[in-house]
Protein backbone atom coordinates (compact mmCIF):
# COMPACT_ATOMS: atom_id res chain seq x y z
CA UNK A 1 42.89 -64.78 247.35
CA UNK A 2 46.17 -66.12 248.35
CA UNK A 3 48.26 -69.40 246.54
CA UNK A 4 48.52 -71.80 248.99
CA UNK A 5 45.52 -70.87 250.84
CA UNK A 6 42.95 -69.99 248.69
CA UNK A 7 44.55 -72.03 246.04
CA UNK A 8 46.77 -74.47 244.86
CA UNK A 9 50.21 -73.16 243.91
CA UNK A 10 51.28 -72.16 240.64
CA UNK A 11 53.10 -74.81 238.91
CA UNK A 12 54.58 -72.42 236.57
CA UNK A 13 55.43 -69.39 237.71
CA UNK A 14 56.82 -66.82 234.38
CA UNK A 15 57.47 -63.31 233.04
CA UNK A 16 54.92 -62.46 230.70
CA UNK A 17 56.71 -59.59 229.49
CA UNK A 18 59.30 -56.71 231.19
CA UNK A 19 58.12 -53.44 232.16
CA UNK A 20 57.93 -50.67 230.04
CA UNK A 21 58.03 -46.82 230.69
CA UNK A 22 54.48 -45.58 231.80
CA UNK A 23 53.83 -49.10 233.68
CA UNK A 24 51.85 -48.73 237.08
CA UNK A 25 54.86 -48.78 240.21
CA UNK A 26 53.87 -52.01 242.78
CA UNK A 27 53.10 -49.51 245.00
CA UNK A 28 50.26 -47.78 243.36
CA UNK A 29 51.73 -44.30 243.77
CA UNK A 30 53.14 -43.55 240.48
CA UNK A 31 54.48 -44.36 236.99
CA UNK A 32 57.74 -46.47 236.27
CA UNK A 33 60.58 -44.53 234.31
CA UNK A 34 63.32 -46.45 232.56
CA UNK A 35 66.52 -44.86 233.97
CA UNK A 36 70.22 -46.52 233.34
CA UNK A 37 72.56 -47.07 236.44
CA UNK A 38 75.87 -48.50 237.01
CA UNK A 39 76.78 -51.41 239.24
CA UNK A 40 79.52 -50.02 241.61
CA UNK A 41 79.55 -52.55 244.37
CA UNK A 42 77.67 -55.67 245.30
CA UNK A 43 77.42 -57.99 248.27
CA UNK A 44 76.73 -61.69 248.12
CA UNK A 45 75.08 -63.60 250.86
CA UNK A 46 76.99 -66.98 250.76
CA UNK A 47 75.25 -68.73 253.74
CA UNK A 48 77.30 -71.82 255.18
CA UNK A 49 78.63 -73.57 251.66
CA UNK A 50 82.14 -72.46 252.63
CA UNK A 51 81.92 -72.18 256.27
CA UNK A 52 81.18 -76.06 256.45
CA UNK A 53 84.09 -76.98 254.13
CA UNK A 54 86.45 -74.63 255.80
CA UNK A 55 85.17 -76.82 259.23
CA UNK A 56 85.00 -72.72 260.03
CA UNK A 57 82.65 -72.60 262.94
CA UNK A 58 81.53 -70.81 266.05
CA UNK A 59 80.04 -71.85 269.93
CA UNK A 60 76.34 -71.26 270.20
CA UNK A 61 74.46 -70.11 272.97
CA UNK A 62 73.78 -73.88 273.69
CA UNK A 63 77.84 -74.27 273.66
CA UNK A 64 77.87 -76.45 270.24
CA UNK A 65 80.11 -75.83 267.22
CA UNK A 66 77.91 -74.24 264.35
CA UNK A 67 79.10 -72.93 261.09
CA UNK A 68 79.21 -69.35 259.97
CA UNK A 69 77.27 -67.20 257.99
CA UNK A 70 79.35 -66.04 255.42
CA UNK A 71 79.30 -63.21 253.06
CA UNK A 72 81.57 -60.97 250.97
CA UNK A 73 81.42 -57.45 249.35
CA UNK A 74 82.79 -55.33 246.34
CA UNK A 75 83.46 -51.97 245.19
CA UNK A 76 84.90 -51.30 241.88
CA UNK A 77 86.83 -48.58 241.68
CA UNK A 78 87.25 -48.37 238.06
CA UNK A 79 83.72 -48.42 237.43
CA UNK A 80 82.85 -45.24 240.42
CA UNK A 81 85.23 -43.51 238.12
CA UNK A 82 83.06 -44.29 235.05
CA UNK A 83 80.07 -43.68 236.98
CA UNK A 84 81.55 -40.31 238.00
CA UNK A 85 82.24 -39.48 234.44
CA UNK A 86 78.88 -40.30 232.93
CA UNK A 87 77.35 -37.76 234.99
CA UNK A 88 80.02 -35.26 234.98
CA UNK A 89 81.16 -34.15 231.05
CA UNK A 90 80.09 -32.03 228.93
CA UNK A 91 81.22 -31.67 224.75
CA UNK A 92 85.07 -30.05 226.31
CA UNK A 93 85.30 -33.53 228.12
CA UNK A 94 85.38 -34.69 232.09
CA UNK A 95 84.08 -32.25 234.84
CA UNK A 96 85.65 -34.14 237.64
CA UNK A 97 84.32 -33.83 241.21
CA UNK A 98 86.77 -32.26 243.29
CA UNK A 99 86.92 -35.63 245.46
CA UNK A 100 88.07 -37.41 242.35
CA UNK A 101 89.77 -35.41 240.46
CA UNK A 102 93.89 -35.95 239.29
CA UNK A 103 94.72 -32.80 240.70
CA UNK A 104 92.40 -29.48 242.33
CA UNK A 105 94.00 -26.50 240.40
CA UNK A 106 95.94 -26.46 237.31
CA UNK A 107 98.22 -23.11 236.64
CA UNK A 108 98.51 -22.07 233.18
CA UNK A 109 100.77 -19.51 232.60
CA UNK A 110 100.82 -17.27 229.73
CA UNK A 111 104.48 -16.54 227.79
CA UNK A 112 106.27 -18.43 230.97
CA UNK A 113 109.23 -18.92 229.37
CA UNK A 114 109.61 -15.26 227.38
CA UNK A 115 108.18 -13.43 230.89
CA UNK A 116 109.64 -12.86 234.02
CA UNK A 117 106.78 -11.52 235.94
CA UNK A 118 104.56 -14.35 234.84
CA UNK A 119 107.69 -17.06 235.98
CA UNK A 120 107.99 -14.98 239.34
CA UNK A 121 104.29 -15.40 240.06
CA UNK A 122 103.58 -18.18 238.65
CA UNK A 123 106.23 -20.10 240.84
CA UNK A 124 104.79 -18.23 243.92
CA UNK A 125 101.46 -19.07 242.88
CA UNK A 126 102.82 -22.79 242.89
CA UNK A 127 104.43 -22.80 245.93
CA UNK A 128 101.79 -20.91 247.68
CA UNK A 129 99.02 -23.18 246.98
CA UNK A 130 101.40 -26.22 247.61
CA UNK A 131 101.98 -24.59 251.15
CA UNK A 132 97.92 -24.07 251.72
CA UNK A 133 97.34 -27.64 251.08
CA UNK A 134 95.48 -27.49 247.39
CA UNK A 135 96.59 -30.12 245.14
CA UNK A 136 98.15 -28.20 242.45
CA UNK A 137 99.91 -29.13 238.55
CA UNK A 138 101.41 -26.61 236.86
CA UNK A 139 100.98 -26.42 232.72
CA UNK A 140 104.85 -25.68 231.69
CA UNK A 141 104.51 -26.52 228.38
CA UNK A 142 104.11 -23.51 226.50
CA UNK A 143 101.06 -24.07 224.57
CA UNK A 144 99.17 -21.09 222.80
CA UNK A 145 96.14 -20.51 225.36
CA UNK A 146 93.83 -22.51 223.32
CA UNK A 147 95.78 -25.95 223.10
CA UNK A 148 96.22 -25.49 226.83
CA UNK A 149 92.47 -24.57 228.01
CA UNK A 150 91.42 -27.35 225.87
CA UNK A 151 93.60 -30.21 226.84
CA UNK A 152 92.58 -29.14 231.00
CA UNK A 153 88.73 -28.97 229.90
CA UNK A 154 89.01 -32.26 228.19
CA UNK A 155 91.02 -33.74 231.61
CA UNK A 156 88.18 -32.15 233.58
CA UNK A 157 90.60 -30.15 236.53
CA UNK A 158 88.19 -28.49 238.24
CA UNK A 159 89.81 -25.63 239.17
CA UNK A 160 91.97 -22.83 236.70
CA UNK A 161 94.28 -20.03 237.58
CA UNK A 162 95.70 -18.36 234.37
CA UNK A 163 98.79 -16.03 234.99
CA UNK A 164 99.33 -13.31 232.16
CA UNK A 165 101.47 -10.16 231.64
CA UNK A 166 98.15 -8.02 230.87
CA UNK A 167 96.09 -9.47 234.02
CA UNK A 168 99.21 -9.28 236.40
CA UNK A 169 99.88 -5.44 235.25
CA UNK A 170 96.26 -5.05 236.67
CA UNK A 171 97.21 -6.61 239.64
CA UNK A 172 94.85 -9.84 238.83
CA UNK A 173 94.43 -13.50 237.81
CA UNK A 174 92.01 -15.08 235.57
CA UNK A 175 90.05 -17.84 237.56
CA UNK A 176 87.97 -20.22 235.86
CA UNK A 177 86.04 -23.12 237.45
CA UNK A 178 85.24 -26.24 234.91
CA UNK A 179 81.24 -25.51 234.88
CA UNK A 180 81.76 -22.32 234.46
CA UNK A 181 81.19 -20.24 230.88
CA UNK A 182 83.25 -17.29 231.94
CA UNK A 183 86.57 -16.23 233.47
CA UNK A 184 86.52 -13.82 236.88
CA UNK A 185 89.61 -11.71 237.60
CA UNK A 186 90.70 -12.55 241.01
CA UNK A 187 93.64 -10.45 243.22
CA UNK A 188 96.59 -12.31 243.09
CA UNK A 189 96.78 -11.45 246.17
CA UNK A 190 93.24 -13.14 247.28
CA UNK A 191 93.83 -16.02 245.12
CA UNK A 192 95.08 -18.68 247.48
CA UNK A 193 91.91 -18.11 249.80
CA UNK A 194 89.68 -17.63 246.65
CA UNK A 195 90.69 -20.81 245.19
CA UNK A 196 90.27 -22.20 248.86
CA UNK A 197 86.67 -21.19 249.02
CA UNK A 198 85.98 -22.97 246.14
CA UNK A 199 87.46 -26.05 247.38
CA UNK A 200 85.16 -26.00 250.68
CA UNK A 201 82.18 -25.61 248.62
């Protein structure tokens, strides 16, 4: 049966009540599932209403002035970024996509200002990733390790080199991605196409 056909129409048409988790889907194939979701653009069909006040019109195929269509769009930026970070933390704080995030790479060195081989390589290491195009901050603040690692986890840098007297005696670095639980000694002098590799993944 069919309103209008079949039928007269409804004269009140109503919600009897909202969905709930478990409800049949309208197309018969499933279950519904209550997610949550963010509202990071919109676009809004506006018709003619400000066409015809604006007088802002085209020629039709018949050659006769007729208003336009009109519509507009939006993106919020702020809220992709909350969007980004709802899906992307864990209890240290952000995990930023690389797309997003402040910076790629953050160096921390260990003892920068009582070491000269960590200053020496850690300014190379600077300089070099600067030169192969990764988007680099360096942590000169000479924090114990722990302050340090923690305020970058809770930023969410992706990406961590850390540049100690013990590691650099072995002839490494300590890399650390964001997700990751441990630390992997890396060359230092493979670190600029390590940290690379990463990047393109």
């Amino acid at each position: 049966a069919n309103w209008g056909r079949d039928m007269a129409e409804a004269a009140i048409v109503a919600d009897l009540r909202n969905v709930v988790e478990g409800d049949a889907s309208p197309d018969g194939k499933g279950v519904l599932a209550i997610e949550r979701g963010i509202e990071v653009g919109h676009v809004f069909q506006l018709g003619t209403a400000y066409s015809e006040s604006m007088k802002a019109t085209f020629l039709d195929e018949n050659g006769k002035p007729a208003p336009l269509q009109m519509g507009c769009y939006g993106i919020g930026i702020t809220r992709i970024l909350g969007a980004a970070i709802e899906q992307n933390y864990d209890d240290k704080g952000i995990i930023w996509p690389t797309s997003l995030a402040p910076f790629e790479l953050v160096l921390c060195p260990m003892g920068m200002d009582r070491s000269e081989m960590v200053k020496e390589a850690t300014d190379k290491l600077y300089a070099d990733a600067q030169a192969a195009g990764i988007d680099v901050i360096l942590d000169d603040r000479g924090l114990r390790p722990g302050g340090m690692f923690a305020d970058w986890e809770l930023i969410g840098v992706p990406h961590r080199v850390v540049i100690g007297e013990r590691g650099l005696k072995e002839g490494n670095l300590e890399y650390q991605g964001r997700r990751d639980t441990e630390a992997t000694a890396v060359p230092v002098a493979d670190i600029v196409a390590f940290i690379q590799g990463k990047l393109a993944q």
